[in-house]
Protein backbone atom coordinates (compact mmCIF):
# COMPACT_ATOMS: atom_id res chain seq x y z
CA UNK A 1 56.02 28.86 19.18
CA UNK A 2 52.89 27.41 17.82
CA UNK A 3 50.13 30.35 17.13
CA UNK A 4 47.03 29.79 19.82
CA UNK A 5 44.60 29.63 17.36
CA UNK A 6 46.67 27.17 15.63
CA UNK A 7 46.79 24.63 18.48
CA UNK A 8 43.21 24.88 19.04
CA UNK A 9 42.52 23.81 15.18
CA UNK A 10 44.57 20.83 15.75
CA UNK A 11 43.09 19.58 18.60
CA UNK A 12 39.13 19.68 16.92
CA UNK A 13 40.88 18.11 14.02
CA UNK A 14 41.83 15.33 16.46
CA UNK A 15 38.71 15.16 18.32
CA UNK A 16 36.65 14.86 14.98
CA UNK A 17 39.26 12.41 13.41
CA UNK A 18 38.26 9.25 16.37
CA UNK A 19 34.88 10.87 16.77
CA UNK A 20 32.14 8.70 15.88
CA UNK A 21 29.85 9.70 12.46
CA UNK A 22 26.12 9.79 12.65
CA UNK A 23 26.24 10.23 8.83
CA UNK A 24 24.96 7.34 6.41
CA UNK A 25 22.47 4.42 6.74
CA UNK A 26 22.20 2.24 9.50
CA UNK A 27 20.08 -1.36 9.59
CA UNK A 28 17.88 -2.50 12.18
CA UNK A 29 15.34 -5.23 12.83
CA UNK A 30 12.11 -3.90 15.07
CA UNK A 31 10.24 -6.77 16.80
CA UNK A 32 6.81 -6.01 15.90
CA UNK A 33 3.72 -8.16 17.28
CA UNK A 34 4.32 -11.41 15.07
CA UNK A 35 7.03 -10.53 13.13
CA UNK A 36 10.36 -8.95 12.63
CA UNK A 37 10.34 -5.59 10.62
CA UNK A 38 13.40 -4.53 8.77
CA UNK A 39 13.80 -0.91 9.02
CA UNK A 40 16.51 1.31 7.23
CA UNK A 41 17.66 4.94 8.55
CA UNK A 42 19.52 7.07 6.50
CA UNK A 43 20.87 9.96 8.30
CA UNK A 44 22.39 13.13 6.24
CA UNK A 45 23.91 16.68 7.09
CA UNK A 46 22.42 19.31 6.08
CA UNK A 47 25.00 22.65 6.64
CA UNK A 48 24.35 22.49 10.76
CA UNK A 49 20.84 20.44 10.88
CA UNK A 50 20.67 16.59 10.60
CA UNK A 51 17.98 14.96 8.27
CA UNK A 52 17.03 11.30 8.52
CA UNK A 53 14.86 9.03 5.95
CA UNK A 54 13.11 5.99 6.22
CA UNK A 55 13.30 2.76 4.36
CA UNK A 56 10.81 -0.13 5.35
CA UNK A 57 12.01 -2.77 2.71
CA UNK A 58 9.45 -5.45 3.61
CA UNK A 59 6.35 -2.95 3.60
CA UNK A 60 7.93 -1.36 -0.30
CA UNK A 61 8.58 2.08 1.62
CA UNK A 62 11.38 3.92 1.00
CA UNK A 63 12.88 7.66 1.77
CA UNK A 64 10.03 8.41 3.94
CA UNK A 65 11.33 11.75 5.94
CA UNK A 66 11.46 12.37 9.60
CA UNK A 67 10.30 15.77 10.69
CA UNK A 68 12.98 16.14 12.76
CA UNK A 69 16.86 15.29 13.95
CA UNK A 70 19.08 15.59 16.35
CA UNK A 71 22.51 14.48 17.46
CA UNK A 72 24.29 15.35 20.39
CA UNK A 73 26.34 14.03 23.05
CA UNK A 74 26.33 10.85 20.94
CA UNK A 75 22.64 10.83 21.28
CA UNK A 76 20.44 10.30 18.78
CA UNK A 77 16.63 11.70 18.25
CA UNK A 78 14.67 10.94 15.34
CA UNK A 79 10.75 11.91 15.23
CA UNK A 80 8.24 11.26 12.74
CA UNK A 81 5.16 13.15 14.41
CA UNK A 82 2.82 11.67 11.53
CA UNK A 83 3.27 7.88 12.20
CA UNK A 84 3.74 8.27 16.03
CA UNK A 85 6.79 7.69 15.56
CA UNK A 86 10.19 8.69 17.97
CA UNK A 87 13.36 7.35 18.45
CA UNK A 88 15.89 7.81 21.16
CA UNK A 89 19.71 5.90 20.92
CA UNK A 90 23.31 6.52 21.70
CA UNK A 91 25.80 6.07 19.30
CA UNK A 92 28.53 3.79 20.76
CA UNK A 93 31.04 1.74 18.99
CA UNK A 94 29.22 1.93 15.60
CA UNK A 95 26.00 0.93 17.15
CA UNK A 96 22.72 2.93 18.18
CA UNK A 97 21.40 1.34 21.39
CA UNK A 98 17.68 2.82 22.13
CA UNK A 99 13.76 2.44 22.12
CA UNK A 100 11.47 2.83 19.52
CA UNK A 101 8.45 4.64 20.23
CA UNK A 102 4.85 4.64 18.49
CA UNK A 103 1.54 5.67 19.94
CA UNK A 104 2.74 4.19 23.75
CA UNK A 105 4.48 1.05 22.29
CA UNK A 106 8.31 1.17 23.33
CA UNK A 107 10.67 -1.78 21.65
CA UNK A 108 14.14 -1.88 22.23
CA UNK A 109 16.01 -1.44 18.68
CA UNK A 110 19.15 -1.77 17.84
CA UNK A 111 20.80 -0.22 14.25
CA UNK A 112 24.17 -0.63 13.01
CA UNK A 113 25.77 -0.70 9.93
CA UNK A 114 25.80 -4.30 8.79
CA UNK A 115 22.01 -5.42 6.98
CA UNK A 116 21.17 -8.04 9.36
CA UNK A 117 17.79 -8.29 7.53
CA UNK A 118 15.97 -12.03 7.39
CA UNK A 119 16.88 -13.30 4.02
CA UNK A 120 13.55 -13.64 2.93
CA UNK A 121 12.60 -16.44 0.03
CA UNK A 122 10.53 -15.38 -3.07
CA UNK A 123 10.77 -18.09 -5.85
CA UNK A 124 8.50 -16.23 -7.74
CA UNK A 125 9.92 -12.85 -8.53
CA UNK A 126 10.88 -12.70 -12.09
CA UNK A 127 14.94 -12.09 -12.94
CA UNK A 128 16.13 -10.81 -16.02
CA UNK A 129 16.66 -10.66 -18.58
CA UNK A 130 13.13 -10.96 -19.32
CA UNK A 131 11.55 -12.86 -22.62
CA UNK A 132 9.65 -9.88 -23.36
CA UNK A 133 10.12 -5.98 -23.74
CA UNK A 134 9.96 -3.93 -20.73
CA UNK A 135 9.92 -0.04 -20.95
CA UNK A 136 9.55 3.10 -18.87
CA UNK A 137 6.65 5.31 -19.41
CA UNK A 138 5.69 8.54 -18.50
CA UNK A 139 2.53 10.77 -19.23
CA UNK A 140 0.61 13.41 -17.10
CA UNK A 141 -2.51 13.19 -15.27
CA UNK A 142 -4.82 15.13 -17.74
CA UNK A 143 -7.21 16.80 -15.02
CA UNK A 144 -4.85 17.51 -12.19
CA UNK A 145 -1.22 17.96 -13.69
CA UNK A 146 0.86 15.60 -11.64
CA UNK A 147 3.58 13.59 -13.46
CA UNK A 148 2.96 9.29 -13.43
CA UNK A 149 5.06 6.75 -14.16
CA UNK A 150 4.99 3.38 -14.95
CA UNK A 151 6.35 0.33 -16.67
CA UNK A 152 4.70 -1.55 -20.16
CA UNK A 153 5.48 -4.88 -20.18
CA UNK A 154 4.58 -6.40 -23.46
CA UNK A 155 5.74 -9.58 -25.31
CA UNK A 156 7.64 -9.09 -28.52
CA UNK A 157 6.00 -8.33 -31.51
CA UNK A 158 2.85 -7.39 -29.85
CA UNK A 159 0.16 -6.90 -31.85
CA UNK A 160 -1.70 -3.41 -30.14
CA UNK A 161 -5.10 -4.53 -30.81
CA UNK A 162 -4.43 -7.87 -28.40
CA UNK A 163 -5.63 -7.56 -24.53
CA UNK A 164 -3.27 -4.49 -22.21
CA UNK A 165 -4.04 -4.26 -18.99
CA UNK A 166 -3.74 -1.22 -16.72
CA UNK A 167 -3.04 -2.37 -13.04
CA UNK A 168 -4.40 -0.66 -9.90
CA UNK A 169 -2.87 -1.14 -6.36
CA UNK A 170 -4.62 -1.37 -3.47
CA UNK A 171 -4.64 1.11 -0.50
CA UNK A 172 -1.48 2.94 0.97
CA UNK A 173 1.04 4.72 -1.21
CA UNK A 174 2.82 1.96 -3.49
CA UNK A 175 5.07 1.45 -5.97
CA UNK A 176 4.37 -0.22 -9.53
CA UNK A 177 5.36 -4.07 -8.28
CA UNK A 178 2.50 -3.28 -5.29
CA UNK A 179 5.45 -4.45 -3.32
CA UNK A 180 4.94 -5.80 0.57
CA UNK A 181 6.31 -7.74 3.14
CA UNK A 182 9.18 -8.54 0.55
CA UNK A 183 7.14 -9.52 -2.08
CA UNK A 184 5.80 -8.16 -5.43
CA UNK A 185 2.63 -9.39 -6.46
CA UNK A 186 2.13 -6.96 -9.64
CA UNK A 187 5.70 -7.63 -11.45
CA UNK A 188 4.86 -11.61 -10.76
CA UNK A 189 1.14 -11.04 -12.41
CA UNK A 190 2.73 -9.01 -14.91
CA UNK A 191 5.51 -11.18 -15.80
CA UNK A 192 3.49 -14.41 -15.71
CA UNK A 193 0.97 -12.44 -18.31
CA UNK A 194 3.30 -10.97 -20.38
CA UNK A 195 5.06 -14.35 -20.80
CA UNK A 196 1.10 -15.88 -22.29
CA UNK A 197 0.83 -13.13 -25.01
CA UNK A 198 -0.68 -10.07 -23.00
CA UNK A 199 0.54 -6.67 -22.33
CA UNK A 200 0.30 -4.56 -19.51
CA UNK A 201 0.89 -1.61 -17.46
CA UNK A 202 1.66 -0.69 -14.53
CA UNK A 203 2.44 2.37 -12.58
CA UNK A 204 3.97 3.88 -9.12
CA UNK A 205 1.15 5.17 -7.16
CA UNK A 206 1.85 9.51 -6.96
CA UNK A 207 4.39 10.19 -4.19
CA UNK A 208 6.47 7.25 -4.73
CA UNK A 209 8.92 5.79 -7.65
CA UNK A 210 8.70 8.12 -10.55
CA UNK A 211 5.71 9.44 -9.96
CA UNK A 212 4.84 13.08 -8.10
CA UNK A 213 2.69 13.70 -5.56
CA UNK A 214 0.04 15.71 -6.86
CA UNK A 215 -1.23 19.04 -5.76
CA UNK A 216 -3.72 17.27 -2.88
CA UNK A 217 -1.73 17.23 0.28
CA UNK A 218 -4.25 13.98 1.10
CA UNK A 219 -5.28 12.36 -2.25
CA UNK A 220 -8.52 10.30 -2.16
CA UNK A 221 -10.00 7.68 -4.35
CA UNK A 222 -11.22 10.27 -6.29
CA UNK A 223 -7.71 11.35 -7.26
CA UNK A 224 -6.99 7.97 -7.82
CA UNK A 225 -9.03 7.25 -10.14
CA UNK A 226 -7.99 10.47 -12.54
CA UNK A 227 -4.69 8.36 -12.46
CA UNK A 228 -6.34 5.49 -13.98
CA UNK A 229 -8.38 7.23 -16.50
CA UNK A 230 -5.69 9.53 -17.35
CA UNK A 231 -3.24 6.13 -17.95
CA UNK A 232 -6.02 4.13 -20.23
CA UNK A 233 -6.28 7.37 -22.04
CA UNK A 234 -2.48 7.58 -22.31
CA UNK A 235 -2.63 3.87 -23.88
CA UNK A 236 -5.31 4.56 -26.26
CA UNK A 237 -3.57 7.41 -27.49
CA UNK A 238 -0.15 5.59 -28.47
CA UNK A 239 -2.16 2.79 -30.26
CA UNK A 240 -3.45 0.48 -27.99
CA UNK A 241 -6.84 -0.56 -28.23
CA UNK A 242 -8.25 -2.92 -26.10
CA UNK A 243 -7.83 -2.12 -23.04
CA UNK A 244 -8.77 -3.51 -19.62
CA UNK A 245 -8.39 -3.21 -16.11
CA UNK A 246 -7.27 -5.23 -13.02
CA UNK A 247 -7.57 -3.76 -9.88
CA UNK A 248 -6.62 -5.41 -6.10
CA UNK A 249 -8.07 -4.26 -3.39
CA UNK A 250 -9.09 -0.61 -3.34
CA UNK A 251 -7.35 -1.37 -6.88
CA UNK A 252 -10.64 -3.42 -7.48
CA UNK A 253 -12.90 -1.05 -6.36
CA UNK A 254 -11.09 1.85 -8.86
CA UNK A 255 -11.50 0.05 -11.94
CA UNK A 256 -15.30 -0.26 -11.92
CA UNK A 257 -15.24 3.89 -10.95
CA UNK A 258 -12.98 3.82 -14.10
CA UNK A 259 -14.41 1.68 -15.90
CA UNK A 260 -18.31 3.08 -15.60
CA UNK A 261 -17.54 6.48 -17.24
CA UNK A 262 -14.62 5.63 -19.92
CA UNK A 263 -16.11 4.42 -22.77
CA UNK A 264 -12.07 3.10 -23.66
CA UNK A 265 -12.05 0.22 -21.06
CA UNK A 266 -12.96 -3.23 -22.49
CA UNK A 267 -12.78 -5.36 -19.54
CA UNK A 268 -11.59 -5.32 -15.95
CA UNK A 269 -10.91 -7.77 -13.90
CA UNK A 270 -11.24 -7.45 -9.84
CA UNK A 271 -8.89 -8.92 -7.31
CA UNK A 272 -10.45 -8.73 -3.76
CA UNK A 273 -12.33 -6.26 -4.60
CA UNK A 274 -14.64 -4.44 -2.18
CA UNK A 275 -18.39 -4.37 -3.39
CA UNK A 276 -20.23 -3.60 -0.02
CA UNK A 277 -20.78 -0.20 1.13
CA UNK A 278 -17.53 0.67 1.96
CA UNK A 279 -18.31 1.39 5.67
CA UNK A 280 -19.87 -2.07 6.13
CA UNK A 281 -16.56 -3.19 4.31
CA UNK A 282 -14.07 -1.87 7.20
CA UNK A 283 -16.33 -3.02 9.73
CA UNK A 284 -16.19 -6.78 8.63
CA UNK A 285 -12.45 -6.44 8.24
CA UNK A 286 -12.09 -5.70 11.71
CA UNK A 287 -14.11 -8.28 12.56
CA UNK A 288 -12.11 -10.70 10.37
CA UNK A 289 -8.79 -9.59 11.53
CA UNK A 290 -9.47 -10.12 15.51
CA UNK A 291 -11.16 -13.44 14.59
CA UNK A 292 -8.48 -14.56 12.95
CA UNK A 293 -5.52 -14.21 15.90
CA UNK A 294 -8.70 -15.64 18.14
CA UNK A 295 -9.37 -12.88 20.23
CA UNK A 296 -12.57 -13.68 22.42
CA UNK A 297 -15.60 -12.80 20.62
CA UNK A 298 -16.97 -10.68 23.50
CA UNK A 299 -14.29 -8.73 23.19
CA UNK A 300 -14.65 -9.05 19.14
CA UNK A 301 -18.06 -7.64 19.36
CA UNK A 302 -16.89 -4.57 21.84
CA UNK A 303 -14.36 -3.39 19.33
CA UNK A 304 -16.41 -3.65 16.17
CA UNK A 305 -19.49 -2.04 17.68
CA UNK A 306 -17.20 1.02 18.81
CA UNK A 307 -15.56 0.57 15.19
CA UNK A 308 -19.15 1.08 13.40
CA UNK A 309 -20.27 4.02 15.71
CA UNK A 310 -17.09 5.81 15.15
CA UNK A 311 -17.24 5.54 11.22
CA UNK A 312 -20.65 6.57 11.37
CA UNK A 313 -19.56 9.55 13.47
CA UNK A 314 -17.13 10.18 10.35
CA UNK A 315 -19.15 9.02 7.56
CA UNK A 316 -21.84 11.35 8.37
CA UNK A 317 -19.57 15.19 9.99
CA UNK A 318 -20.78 18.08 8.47
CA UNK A 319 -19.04 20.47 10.89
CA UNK A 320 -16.01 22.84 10.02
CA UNK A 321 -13.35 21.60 12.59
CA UNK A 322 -13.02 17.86 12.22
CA UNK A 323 -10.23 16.91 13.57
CA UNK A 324 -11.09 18.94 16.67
CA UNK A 325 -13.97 18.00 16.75
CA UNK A 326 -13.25 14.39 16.70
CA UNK A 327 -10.77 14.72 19.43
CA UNK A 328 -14.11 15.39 21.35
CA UNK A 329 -16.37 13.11 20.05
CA UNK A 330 -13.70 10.29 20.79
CA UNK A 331 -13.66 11.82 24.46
CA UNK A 332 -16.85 12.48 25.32
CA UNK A 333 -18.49 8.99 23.98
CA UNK A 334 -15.28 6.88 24.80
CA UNK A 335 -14.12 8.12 28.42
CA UNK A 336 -12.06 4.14 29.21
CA UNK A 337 -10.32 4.20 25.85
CA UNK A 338 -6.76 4.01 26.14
CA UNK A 339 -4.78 6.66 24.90
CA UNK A 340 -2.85 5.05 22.62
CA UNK A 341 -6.42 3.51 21.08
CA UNK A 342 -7.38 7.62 20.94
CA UNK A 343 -4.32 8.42 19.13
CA UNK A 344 -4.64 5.72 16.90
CA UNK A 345 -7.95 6.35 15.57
CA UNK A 346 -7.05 10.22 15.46
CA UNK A 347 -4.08 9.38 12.99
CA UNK A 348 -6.17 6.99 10.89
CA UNK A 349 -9.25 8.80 10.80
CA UNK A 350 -7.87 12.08 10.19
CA UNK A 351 -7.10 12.32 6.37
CA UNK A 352 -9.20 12.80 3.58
CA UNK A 353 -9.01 9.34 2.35
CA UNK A 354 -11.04 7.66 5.33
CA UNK A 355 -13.86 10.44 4.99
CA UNK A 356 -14.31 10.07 1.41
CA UNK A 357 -14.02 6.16 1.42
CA UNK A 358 -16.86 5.60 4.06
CA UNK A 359 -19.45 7.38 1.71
CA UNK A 360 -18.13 5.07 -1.34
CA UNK A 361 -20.87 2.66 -2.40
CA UNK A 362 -18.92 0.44 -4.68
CA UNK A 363 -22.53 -1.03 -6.04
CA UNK A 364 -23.69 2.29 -8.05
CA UNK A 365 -20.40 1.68 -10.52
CA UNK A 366 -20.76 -2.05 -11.06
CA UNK A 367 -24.77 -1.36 -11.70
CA UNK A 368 -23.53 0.33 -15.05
CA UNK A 369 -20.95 -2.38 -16.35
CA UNK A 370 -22.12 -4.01 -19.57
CA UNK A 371 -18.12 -4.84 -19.80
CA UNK A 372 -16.79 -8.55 -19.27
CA UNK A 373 -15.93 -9.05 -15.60
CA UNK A 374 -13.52 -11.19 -13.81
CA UNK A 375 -13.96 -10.98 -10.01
CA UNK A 376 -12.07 -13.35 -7.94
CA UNK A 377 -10.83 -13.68 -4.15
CA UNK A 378 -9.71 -16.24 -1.53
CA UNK A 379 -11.80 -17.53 0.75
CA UNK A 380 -9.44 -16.72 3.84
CA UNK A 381 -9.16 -13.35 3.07
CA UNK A 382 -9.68 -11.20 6.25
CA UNK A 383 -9.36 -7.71 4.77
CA UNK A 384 -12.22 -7.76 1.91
CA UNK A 385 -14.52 -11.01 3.24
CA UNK A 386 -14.81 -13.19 -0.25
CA UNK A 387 -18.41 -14.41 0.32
CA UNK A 388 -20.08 -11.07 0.51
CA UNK A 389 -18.08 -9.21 -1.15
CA UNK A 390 -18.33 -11.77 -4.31
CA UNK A 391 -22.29 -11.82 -3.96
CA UNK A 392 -22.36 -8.33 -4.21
CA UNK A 393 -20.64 -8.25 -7.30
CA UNK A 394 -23.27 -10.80 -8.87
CA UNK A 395 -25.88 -9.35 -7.38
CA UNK A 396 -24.74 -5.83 -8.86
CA UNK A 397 -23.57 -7.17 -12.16
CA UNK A 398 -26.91 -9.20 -13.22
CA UNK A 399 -29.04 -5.51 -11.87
CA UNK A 400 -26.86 -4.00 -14.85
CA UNK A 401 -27.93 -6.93 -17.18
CA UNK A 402 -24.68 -7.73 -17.28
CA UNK A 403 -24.44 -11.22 -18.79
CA UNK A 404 -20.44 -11.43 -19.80
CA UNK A 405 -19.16 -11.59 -15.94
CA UNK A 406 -17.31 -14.92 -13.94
CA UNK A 407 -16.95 -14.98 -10.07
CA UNK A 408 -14.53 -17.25 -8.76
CA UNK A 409 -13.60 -18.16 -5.24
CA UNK A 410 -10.30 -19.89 -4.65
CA UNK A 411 -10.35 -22.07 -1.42
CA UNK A 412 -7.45 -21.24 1.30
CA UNK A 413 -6.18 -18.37 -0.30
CA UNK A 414 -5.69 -14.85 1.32
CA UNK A 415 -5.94 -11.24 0.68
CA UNK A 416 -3.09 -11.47 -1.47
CA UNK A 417 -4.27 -14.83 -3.56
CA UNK A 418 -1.18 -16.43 -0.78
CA UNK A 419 -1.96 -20.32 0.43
CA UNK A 420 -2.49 -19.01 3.68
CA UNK A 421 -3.38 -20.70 7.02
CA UNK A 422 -5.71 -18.62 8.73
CA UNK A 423 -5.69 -15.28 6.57
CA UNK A 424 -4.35 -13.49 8.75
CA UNK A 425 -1.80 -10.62 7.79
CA UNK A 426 0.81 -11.84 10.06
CA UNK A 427 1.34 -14.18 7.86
CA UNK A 428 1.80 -12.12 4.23
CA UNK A 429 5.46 -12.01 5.01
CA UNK A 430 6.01 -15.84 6.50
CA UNK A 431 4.94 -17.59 2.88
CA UNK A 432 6.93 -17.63 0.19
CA UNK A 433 4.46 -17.81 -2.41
CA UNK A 434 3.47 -14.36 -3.89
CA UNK A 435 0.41 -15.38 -5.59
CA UNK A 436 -0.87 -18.34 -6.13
CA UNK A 437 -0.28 -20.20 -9.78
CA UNK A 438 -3.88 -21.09 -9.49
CA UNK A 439 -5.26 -17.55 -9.52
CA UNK A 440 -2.36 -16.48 -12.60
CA UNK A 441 -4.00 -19.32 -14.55
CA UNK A 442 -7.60 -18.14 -14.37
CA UNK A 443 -6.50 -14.68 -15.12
CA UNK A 444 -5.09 -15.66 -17.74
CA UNK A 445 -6.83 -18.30 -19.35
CA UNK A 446 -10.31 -15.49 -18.82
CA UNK A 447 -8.38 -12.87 -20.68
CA UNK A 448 -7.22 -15.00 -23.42
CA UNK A 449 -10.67 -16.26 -24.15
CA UNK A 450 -12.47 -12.89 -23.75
CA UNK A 451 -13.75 -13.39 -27.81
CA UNK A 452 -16.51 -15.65 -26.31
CA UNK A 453 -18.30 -12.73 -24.98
């Protein structure tokens, strides 16, 4: 006779042997407004709890945690508080059937275990093996602790008193290619210059790659830029002596904060960089942004005039419960907007970042550059505007007497130096250029011919 306990072991054996597993990573394709999003889950066991991480291949995210999972009765429930993020599916048939949920979006999504990911075409990434040395670095942050890393990319027999650059991403938490959308617009700049004779470096931004987080829970620009200085420091002392920077983006904002205080930086060079009070920067980009998908400009004019008086709100708290207290602000002065519009501006507006930004005046660092300057951007960039933003730099480089500078704007090109139609950044992952050869030339041909100055 078979022992109770026995038969009851065999039969959870049997139930777990054709029971389906939540366990490992599952692909899925979220229709977003304008394009399709790859997203990657990887679920894991944890003794009795379920953890699940992110991947967003296209956007250069990857092991982003949820805050929380669950699994049961074949149902799965994965929440990411922090985005506005849930979703709800049933495991059938090695599929998960469900909606994804952010803010009060809901898209159907599907995941499964075959990558069913758009093959997505970008001639310009570099493949090895490269005809140059490429090495891993690592080096502290000399004023807050935190660990960086990077990569030097430097052609052969380098000579350390030729041209290095340290490269700066822009905004969001990137790795050292700056990759989006599927493409990498820092390995193909630093290929393309390694390839003419100069050197550079760049790094993972902290909390992704190699490189740690840092002590601040929500790093500002301020942080940022002790990882610059500490990294042109770091060069200087293995050698290297002339030094510059090239910043995109908030990138190009950084390297003139850099730039105005250590005495080691030779030259920078700015790509879309910001050079308007930083408030009046955000403001134009939402401007820019609606005007580009053609959204009516009565409607344009609504939305940016909320936009302003809600930075301004921001830009200007001096109370001791912000986030509370812009709950109510948002409630009290904005009774029609939507909810979702509420929590949107709640998430965005809540870190540290945004309130340190809007009191950024990138003007007061260029002021103080007697360096050589390279500032370029397109002209259909809707994120930094390339007509005022470039005037400002003038305008702020000849105030500092600064007579070894070039400003550049390259017709039809985006945020990301991309031929682009209308700017837009629906379009980022659409175009299979990463950066136009136009804008790699100029770099270039400015940094090899930086003895003129």
């Amino acid at each position: 006779m078979v022992p109770k306990l026995f038969t009851i072991v065999i039969l959870l054996l049997v139930q777990n042997l054709f029971a389906q597993s939540i366990l490992g990573t599952w692909y899925g394709n979220l229709n977003t407004p304008g394009q399709i999003l790859p997203l990657v889950f990887h679920v894991e066991q944890d003794g009795t709890l379920f953890k699940t991480f992110f991947d967003s291949p296209m956007q250069g995210a990857k092991g982003i945690p949820a805050k929380s999972t669950m699994f049961e009765n074949s149902e799965l429930t994965v929440m990411a508080p922090e985005f506005g993020i849930t979703y709800k599916g049933k495991l059938s048939d090695e599929k998960i059937e469900g909606i994804f949920t952010q803010g009060e979006s809901k898209t159907p999504f599907t995941l499964t275990r075959i990558n069913t990911a758009p093959a997505v075409d970008r001639p310009q990434n570099p493949k090895l093996p490269y005809p140059y040395n490429s090495k891993e670095v690592t080096f502290k942050n000399e004023t807050q602790g935190n660990e960086l890393a990077g990569t030097i990319a430097e052609p052969k027999n380098f000579d350390k008193n030729a041209p290095i650059l340290v490269m700066i991403t822009g905004s969001g938490v990137q790795n050292r290619d700056e990759e989006m959308d599927g493409h990498k617009p820092f390995l193909v700049i630093s290929d393309d210059l390694a390839k003419k004779g100069i050197a550079t470096l760049r790094l993972d931004d902290r909390g992704i790659g190699g490189s740690e987080k840092g002590k601040e829970e929500q790093p500002t620009t301020a942080d940022f830029v002790t990882d610059i200085n500490s990294a042109v420091n770091y060069l200087m002392k293995n050698g290297y002596t002339n030094i510059g920077l090239i910043g995109h983006s908030e990138g190009g904002m950084i390297a003139p904060m850099v730039a105005s205080e250590n005495k080691n930086v030779k030259f920078i060079v700015l790509l879309a960089g910001p050079a308007l009070p930083m408030i009046d920067v955000f403001v134009k980009q939402a401007r820019s942004r609606l005007e580009s998908v053609n959204v009516p400009k009565e409607d344009i004019d609504k939305d940016v005039a909320n936009k302003r008086t809600i930075l301004e709100f921001v830009k200007s708290y001096k109370g001791k419960d912000y986030k509370s207290d812009l709950k109510k602000y948002l409630a009290d002065n904005f009774p029609d907007m939507k909810s979702q519009e509420t929590d949107a501006y709640l998430r965005q507006l809540g870190t540290n970042w945004w309130r340190y930004s809007l009191n950024i005046n990138p003007r007061l660092y260029l002021e103080r550059l007697k360096i050589p300057v390279l500032a370029v951007n397109g002209s259909k960039d809707t994120q930094v505007s390339s007509k005022e933003n470039l005037a400002s730099i003038k305008k702020s480089l000849e105030k500092a007497g600064n007579k070894k500078f070039e400003i550049v704007e390259f017709d039809g090109l985006n945020h990301f130096f991309q031929t682009a139609e209308t700017g837009s950044s629906m379009e980022y992952p659409e175009i299979a250029e990463t950066i136009s050869p136009k804008v790699l030339d100029k770099v270039s041909s400015w940094i090899a011919n930086l003895k003129q100055y």
